[in-house]
Protein backbone atom coordinates (compact mmCIF):
# COMPACT_ATOMS: atom_id res chain seq x y z
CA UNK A 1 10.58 -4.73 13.04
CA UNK A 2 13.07 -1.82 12.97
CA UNK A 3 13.42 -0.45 16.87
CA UNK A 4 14.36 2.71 15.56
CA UNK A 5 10.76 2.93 13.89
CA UNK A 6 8.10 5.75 14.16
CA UNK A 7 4.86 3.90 14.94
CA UNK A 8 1.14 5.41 13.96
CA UNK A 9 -2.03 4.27 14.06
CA UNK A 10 -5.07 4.54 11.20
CA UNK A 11 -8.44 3.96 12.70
CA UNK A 12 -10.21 3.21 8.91
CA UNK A 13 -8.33 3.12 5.80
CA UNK A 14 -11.21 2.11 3.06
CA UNK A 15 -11.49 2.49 -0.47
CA UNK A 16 -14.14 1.39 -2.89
CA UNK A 17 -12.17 -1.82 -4.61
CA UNK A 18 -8.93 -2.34 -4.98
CA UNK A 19 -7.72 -1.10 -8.29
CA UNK A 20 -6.37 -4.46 -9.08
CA UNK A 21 -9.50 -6.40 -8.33
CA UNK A 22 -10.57 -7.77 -11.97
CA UNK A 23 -13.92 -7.45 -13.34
CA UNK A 24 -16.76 -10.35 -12.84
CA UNK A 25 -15.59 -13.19 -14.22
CA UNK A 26 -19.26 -13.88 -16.07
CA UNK A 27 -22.58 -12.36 -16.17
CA UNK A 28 -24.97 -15.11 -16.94
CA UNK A 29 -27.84 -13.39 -16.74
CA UNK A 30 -27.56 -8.64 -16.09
CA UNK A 31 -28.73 -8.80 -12.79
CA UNK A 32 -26.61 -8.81 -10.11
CA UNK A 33 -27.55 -11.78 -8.00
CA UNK A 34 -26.35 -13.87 -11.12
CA UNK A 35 -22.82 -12.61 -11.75
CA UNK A 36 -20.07 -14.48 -10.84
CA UNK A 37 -17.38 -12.30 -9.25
CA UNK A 38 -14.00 -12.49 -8.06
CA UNK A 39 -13.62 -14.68 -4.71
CA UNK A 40 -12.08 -11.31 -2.93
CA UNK A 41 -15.43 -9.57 -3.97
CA UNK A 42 -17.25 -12.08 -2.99
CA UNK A 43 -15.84 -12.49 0.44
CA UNK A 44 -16.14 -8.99 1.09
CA UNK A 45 -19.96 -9.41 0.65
CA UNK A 46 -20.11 -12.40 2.47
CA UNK A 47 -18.30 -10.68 5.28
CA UNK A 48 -20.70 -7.42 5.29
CA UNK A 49 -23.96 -9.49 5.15
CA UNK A 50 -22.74 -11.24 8.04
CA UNK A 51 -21.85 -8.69 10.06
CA UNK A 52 -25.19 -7.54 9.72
CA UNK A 53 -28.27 -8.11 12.88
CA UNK A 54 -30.33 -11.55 11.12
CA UNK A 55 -33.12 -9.10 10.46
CA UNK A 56 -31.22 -7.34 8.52
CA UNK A 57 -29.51 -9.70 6.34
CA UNK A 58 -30.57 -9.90 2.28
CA UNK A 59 -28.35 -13.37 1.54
CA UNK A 60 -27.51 -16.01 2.74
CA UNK A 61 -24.20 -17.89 1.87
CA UNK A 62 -22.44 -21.48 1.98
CA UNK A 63 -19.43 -22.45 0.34
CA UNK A 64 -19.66 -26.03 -1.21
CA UNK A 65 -17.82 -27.86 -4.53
CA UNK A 66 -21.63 -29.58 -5.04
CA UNK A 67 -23.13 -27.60 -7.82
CA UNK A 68 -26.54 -25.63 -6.26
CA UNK A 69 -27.88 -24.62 -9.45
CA UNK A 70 -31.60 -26.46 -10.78
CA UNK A 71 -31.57 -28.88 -13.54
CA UNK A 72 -33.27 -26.35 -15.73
CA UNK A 73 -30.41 -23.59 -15.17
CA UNK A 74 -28.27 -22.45 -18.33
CA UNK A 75 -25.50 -21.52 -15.63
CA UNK A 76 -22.26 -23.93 -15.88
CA UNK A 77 -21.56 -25.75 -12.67
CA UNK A 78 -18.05 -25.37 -11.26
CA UNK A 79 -15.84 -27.37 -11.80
CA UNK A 80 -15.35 -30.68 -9.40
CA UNK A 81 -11.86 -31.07 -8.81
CA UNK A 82 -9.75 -27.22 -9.23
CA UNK A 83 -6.95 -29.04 -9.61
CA UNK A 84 -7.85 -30.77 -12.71
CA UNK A 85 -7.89 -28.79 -15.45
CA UNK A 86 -8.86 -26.52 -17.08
CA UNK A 87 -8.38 -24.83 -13.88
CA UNK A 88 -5.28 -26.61 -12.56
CA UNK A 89 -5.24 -24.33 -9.57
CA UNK A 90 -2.61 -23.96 -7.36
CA UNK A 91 -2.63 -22.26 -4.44
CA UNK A 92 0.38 -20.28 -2.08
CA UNK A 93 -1.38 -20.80 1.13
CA UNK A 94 -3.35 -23.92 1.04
CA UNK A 95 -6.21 -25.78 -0.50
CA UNK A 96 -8.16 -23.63 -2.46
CA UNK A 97 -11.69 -22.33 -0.88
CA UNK A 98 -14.56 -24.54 -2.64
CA UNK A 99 -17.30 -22.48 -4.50
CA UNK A 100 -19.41 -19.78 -2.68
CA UNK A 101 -22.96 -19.66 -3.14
CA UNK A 102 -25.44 -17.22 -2.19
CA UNK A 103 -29.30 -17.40 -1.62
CA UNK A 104 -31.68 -14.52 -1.61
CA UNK A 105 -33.84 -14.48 2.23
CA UNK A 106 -36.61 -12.36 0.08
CA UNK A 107 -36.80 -14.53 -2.44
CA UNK A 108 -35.79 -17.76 -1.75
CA UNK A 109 -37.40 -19.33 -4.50
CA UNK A 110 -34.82 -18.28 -6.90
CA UNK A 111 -32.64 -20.86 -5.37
CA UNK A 112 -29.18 -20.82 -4.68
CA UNK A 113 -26.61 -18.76 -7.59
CA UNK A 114 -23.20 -19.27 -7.80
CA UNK A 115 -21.16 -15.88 -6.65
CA UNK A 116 -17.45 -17.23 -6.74
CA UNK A 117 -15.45 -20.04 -7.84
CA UNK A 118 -13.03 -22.16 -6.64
CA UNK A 119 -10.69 -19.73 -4.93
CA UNK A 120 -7.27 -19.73 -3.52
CA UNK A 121 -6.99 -18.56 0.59
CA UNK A 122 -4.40 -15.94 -0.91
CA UNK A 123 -7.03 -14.31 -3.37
CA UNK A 124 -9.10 -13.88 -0.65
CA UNK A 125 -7.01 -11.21 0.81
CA UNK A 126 -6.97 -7.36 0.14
CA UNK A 127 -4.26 -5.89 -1.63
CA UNK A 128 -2.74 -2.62 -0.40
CA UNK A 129 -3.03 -0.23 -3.37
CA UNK A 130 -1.08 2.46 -4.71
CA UNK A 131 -4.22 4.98 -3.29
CA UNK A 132 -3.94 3.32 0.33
CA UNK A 133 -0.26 3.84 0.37
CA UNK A 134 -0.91 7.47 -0.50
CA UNK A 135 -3.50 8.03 2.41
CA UNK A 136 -0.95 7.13 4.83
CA UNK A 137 0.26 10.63 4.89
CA UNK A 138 3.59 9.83 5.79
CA UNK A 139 5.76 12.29 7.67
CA UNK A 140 8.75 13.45 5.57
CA UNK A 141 11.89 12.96 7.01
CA UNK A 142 13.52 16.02 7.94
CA UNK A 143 16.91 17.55 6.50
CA UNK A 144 19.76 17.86 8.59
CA UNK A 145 23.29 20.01 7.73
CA UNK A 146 26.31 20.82 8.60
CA UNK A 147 26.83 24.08 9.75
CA UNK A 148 23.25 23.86 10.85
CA UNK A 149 22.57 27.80 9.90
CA UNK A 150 24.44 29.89 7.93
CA UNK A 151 25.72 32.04 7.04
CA UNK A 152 27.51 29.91 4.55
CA UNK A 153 30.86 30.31 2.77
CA UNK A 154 31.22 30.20 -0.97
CA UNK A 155 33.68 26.82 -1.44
CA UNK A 156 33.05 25.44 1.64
CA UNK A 157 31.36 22.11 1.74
CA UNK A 158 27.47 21.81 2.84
CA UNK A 159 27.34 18.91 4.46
CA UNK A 160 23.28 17.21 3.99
CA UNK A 161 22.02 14.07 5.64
CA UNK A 162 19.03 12.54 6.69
CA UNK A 163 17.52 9.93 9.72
CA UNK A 164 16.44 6.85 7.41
CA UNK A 165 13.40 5.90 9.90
CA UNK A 166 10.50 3.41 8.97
CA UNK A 167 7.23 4.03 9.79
CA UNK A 168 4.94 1.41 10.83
CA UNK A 169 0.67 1.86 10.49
CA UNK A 170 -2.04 -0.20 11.54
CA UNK A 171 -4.64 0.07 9.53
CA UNK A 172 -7.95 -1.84 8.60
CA UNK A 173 -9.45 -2.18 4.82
CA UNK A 174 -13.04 -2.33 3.78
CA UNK A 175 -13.49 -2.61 7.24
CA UNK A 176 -13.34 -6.05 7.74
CA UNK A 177 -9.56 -6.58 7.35
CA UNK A 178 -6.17 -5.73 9.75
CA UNK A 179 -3.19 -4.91 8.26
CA UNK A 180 -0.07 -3.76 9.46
CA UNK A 181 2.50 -1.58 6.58
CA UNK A 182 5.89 -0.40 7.27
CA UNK A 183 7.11 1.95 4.41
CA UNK A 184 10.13 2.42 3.90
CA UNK A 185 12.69 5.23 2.39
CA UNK A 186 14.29 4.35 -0.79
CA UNK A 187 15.77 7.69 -2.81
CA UNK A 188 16.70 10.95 -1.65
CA UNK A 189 16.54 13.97 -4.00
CA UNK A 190 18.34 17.20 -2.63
CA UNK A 191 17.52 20.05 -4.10
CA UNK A 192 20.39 22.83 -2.89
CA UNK A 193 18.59 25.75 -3.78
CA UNK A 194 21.39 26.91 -6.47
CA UNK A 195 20.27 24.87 -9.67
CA UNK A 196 22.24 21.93 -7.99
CA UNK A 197 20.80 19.17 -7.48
CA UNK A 198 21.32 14.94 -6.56
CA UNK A 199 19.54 11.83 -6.24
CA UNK A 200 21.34 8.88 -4.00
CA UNK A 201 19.94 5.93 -2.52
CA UNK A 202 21.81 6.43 0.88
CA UNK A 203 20.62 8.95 3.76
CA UNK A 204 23.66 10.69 4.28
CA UNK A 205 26.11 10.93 7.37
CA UNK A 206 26.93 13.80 9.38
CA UNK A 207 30.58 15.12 9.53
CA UNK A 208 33.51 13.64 9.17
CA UNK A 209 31.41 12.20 6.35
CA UNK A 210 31.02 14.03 3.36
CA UNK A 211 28.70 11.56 1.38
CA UNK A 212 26.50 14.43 0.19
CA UNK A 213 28.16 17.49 0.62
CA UNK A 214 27.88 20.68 -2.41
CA UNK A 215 29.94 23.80 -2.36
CA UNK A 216 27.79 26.94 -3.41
CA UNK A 217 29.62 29.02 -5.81
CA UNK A 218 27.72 32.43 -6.00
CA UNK A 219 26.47 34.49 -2.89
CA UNK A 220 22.85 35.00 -1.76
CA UNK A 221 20.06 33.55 0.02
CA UNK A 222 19.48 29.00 -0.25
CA UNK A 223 17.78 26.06 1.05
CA UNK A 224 17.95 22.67 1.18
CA UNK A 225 15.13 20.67 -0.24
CA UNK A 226 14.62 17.06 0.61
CA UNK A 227 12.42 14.89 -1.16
CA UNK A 228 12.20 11.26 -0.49
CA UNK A 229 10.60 8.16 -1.77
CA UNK A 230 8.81 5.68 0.22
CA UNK A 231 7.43 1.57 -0.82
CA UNK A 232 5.84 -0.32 1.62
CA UNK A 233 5.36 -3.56 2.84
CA UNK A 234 2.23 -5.15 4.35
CA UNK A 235 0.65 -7.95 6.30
CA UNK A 236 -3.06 -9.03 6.15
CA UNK A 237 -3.81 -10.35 9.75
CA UNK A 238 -6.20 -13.24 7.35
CA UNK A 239 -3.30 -13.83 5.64
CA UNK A 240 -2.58 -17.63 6.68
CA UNK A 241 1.16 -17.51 5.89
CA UNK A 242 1.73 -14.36 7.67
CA UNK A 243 3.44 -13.01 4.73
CA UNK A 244 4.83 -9.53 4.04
CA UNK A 245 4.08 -8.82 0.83
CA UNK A 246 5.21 -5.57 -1.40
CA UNK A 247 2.78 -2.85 -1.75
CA UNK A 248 1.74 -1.21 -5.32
CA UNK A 249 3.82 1.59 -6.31
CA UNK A 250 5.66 4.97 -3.78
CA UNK A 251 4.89 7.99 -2.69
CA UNK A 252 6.92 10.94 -2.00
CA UNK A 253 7.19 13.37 0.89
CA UNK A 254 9.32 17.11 0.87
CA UNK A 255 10.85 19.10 3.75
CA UNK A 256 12.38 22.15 3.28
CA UNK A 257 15.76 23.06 5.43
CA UNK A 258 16.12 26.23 7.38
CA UNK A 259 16.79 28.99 5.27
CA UNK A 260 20.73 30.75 5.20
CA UNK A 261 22.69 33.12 3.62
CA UNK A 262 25.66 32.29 1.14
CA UNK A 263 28.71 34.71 1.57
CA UNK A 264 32.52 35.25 0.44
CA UNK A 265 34.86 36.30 2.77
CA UNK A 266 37.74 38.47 1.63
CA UNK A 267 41.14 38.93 2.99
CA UNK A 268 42.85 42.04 3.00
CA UNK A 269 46.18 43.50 4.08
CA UNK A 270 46.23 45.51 7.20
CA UNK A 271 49.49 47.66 7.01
């Protein structure tokens, strides 16, 4: 961890899916308690039906590599051994999860269906999407520059810089899993208010620096604009490797400067 970073808390940070979560694997049969589906789907359900008072509860589920299915079903078993092929699997974070099963408690004469397959501990996890990044709402780092109000003079250097400061978010998806994100500031875009404008990957440094530094050329009224782009970073407490892992995509945030006045001196002769 950075000890210069901002930390914030999210209570709930929940989306539908993730957007990267494929689409069930088979559908043996159009109704839902017969689709196989991914093993992070799957989980998920497991994990709500659980959490649920016994009275409430729909399923039931066990995880087992012994096929469940009757003699009579047109359902393939899974695979024995995932590391055979055609599967092959192999896994990040350990052995791969066997099968999951599930069992309806109002109809348990249906017998058991297969919901997942062999699944890796990593595939198991959440992903933190491109929408979860944006519902962060990350505060925008704030422009600093030197003079800090104007007015300013035409040809003298405006000197622009920013505090590079990560911000760190607990947050928990789908309600069942804690994750901790930093995100972090990549590009700055300054916008000087003039038509001028510059994208660097470096925050700036106050005086005697002059990394990012413009000299206005006309007279009247400017401000600085800062935009800057953020990726993140994140940590699924279930994660058994304790990995940080890149997040989907950036965001951006803006801050505007204070507002000042460009101006030319003129020397004259005093007789």
């Amino acid at each position: 961890m950075v000890s210069a970073a901002v930390f914030a808390t999210v209570v709930a940070l929940s989306v539908a899916v993730p957007a990267s979560e494929p689409a069930p694997i088979y559908d043996v049969g159009g109704e839902d308690d017969t689709v196989v589906v991914s093993g992070f789907q799957a989980e998920r359900e497991r994990l709500a039906e659980e959490a649920k008072p016994p009275g409430k509860r729909k399923f039931t589920f066990k995880r087992t590599p012994v096929c469940q299915l009757p003699s009579a079903s047109e359902q393939p078993c899974p695979q024995a051994d995932p590391a055979l092929p055609p599967l092959s699997l192999r896994c990040e974070a350990g052995a791969p999860f066997a099968p999951l099963w599930r069992q309806s408690l109002t109809s348990p004469g249906l017998g058991w269906q297969l919901r997942a397959p062999w699944t890796c501990p990593e595939d198991l996890l959440p992903t933190f999407s491109q929408e979860d990044l944006e519902a962060l709402q990350i505060a925008p780092l704030e422009v600093s520059q030197q003079p800090a109000s104007g007015p300013m003079l035409i040809t003298k250097p405006v000197i622009v810089y920013t505090e590079p400061i990560e911000r760190e978010y607990r947050v928990v998806l789908f309600d069942a899993f804690g994750v901790d994100v930093i995100v972090t500031p990549r590009e700055y875009a300054w916008d000087f208010g003039d038509g001028y404008t510059t994208t660097t990957t470096e925050p700036g440094r106050p005086y005697p620096s002059f990394d990012i530094a413009h000299e206005y050329s006309e007279t009247g009224d400017a401000r600085v604009t800062l935009t800057t782009t953020w990726t993140a970073r994140y940590r699924v407490d279930e994660d058994p490797l304790g990995r940080w892992l890149d997040a989907d995509g950036s965001v951006t945030t803006i801050h505007q400067g204070v507002p000042f006045e460009v101006i030319e001196l003129r020397s004259r002769l005093v007789g």
